[in-house]
C-alpha atoms as a PDB file:
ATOM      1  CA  UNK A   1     288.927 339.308 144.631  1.00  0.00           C
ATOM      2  CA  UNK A   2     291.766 340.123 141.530  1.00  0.00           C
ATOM      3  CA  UNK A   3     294.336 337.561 144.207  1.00  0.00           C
ATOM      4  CA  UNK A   4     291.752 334.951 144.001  1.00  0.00           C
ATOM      5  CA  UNK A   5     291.005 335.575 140.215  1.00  0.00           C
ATOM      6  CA  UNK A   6     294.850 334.641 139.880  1.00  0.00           C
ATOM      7  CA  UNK A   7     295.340 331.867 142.150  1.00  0.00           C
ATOM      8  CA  UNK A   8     291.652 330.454 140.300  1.00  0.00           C
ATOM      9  CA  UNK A   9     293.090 331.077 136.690  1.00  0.00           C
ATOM     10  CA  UNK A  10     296.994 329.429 137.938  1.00  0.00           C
ATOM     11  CA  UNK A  11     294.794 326.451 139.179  1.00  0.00           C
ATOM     12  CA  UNK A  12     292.734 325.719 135.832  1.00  0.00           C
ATOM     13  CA  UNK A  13     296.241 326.632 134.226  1.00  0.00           C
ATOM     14  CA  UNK A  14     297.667 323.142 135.749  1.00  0.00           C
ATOM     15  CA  UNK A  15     294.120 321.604 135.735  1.00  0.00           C
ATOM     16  CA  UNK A  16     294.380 322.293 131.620  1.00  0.00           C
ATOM     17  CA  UNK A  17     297.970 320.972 130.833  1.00  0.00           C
ATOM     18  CA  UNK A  18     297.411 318.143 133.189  1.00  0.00           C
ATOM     19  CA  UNK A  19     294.066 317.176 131.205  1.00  0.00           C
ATOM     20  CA  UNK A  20     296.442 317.753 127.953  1.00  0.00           C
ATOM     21  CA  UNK A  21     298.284 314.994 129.122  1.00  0.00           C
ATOM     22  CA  UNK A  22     295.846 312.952 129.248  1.00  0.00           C
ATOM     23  CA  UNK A  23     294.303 313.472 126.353  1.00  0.00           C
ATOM     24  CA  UNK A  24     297.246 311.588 124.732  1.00  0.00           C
ATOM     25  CA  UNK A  25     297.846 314.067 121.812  1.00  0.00           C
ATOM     26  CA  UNK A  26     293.701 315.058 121.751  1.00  0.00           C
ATOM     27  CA  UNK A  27     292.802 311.438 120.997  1.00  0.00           C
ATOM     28  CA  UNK A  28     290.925 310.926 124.237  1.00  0.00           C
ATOM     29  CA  UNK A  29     287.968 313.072 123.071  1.00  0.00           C
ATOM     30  CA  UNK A  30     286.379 313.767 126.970  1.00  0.00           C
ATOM     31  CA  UNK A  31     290.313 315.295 127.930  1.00  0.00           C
ATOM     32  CA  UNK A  32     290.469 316.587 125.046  1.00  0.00           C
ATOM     33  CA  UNK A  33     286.987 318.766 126.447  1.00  0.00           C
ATOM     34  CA  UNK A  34     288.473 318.784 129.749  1.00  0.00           C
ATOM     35  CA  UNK A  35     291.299 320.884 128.573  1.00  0.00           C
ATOM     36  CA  UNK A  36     289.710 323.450 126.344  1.00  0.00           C
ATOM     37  CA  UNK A  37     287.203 323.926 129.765  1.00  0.00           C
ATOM     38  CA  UNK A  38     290.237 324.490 131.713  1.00  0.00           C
ATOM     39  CA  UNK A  39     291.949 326.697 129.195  1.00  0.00           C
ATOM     40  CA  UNK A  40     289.270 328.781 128.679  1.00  0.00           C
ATOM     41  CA  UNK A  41     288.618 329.411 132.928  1.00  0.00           C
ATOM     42  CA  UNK A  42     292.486 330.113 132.809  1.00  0.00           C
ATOM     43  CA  UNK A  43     292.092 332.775 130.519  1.00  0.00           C
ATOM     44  CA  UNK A  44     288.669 333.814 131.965  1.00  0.00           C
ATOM     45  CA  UNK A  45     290.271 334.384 135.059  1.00  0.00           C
ATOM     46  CA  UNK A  46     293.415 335.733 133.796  1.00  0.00           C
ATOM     47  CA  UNK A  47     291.232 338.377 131.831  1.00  0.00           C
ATOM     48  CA  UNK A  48     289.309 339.011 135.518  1.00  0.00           C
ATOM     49  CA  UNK A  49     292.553 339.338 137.188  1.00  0.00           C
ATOM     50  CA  UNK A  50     293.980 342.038 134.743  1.00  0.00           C
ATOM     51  CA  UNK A  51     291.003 344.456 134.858  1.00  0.00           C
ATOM     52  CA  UNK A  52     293.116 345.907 138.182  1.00  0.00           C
ATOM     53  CA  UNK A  53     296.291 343.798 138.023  1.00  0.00           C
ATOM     54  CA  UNK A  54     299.339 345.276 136.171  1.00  0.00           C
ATOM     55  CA  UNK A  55     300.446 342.277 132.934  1.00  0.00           C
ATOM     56  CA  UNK A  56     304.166 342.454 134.330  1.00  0.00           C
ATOM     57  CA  UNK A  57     302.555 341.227 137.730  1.00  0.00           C
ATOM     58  CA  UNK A  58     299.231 338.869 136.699  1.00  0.00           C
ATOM     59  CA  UNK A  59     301.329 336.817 133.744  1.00  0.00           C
ATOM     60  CA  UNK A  60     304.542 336.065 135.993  1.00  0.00           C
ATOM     61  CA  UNK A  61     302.762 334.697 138.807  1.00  0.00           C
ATOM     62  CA  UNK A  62     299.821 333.067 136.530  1.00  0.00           C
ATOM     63  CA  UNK A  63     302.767 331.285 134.822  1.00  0.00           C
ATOM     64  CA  UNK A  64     304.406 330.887 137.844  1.00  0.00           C
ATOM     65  CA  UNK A  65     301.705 329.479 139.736  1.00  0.00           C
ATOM     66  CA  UNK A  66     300.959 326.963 136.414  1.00  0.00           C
ATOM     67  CA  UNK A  67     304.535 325.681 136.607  1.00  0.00           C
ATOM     68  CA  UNK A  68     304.986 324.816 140.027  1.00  0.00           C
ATOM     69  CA  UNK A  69     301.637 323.295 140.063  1.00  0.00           C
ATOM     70  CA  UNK A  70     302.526 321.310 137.186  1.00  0.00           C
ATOM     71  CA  UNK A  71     305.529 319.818 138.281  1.00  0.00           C
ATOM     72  CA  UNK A  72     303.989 318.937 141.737  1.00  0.00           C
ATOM     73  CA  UNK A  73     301.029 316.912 139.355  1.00  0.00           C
ATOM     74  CA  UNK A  74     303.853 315.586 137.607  1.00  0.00           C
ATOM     75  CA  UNK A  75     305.629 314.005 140.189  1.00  0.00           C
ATOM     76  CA  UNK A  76     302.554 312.811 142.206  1.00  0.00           C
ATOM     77  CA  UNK A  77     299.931 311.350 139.417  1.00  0.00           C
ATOM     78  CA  UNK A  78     302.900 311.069 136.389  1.00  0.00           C
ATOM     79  CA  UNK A  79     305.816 309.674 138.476  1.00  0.00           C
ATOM     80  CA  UNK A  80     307.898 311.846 137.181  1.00  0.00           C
ATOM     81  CA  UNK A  81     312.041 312.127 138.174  1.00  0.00           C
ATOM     82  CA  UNK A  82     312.994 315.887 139.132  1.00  0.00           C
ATOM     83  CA  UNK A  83     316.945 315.976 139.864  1.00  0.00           C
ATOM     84  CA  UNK A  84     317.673 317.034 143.127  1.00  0.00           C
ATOM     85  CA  UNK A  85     319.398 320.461 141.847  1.00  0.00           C
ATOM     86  CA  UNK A  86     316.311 321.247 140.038  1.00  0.00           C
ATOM     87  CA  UNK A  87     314.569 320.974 143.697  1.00  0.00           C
ATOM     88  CA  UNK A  88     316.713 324.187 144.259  1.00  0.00           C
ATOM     89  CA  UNK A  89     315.085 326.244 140.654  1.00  0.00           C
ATOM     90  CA  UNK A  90     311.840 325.388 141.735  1.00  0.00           C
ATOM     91  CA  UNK A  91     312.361 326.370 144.743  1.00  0.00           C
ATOM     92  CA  UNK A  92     313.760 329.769 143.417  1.00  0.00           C
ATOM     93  CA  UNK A  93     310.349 329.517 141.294  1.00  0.00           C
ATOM     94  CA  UNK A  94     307.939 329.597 144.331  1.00  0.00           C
ATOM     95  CA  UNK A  95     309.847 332.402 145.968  1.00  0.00           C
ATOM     96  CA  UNK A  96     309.822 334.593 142.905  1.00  0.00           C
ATOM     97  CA  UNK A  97     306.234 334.093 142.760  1.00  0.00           C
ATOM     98  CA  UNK A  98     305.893 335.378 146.626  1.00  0.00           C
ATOM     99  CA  UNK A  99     308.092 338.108 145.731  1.00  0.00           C
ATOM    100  CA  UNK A 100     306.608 339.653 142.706  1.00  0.00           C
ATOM    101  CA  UNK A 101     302.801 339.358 144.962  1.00  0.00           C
ATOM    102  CA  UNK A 102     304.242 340.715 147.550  1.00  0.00           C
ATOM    103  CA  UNK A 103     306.567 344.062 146.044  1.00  0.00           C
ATOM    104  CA  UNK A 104     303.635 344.469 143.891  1.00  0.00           C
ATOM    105  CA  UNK A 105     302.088 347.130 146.190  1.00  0.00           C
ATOM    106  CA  UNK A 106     298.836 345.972 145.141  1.00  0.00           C
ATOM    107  CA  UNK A 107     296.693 344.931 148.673  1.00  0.00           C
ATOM    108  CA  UNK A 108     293.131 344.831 147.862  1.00  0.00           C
ATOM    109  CA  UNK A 109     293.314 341.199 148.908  1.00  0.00           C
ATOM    110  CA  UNK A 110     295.681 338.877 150.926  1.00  0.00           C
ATOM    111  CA  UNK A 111     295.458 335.237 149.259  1.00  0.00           C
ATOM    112  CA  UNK A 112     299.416 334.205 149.448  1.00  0.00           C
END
């Protein structure tokens, strides 16, 4: 279960700073909710994941898995512009991620 405690707490990491967004500087009171819920299952999560994953390994890909699924929110429900050479650090972003998960030694489950 720690992978899936990760891959949970990365997923409420975008679900927070997309509902961030949204809350237009915390004036829009029910985003403004939405993201303290989500930050709060991130760092529930987080917390679950570190009882038996190592910080150097948890944080990177928790951060990891917040920034890639950021940008991906960003360009699908923001519009945003990514410049085609920064197609090539993200990319170097998602590989890290599947590097650090898998030279972790750490098998007790196979999520990614």
């Amino acid at each position: 279960m720690t992978w899936i405690y990760l891959l949970i707490a990365g997923t409420f990491e975008v679900a927070w700073a997309t509902t961030m967004k949204l809350s237009h500087g915390f004036s829009n009171l029910k985003f403004t909710l939405l993201t303290i819920i989500g930050m709060i299952a991130s760092f529930g999560f987080l917390a679950l994941a570190l009882k038996k994953l190592p910080l150097g390994i948890a944080y990177p890909i928790w951060t990891g898995i917040g920034a890639v699924g950021s940008i991906l929110i960003g360009l699908i429900l923001f519009k945003d512009k990514v410049p085609p050479l920064t197609w090539l650090f993200i990319a170097c972003l998602v590989v890290g991620i599947i590097g650090i998960k898998v030279t972790s030694g750490h098998k007790d489950d196979t999520v990614f």
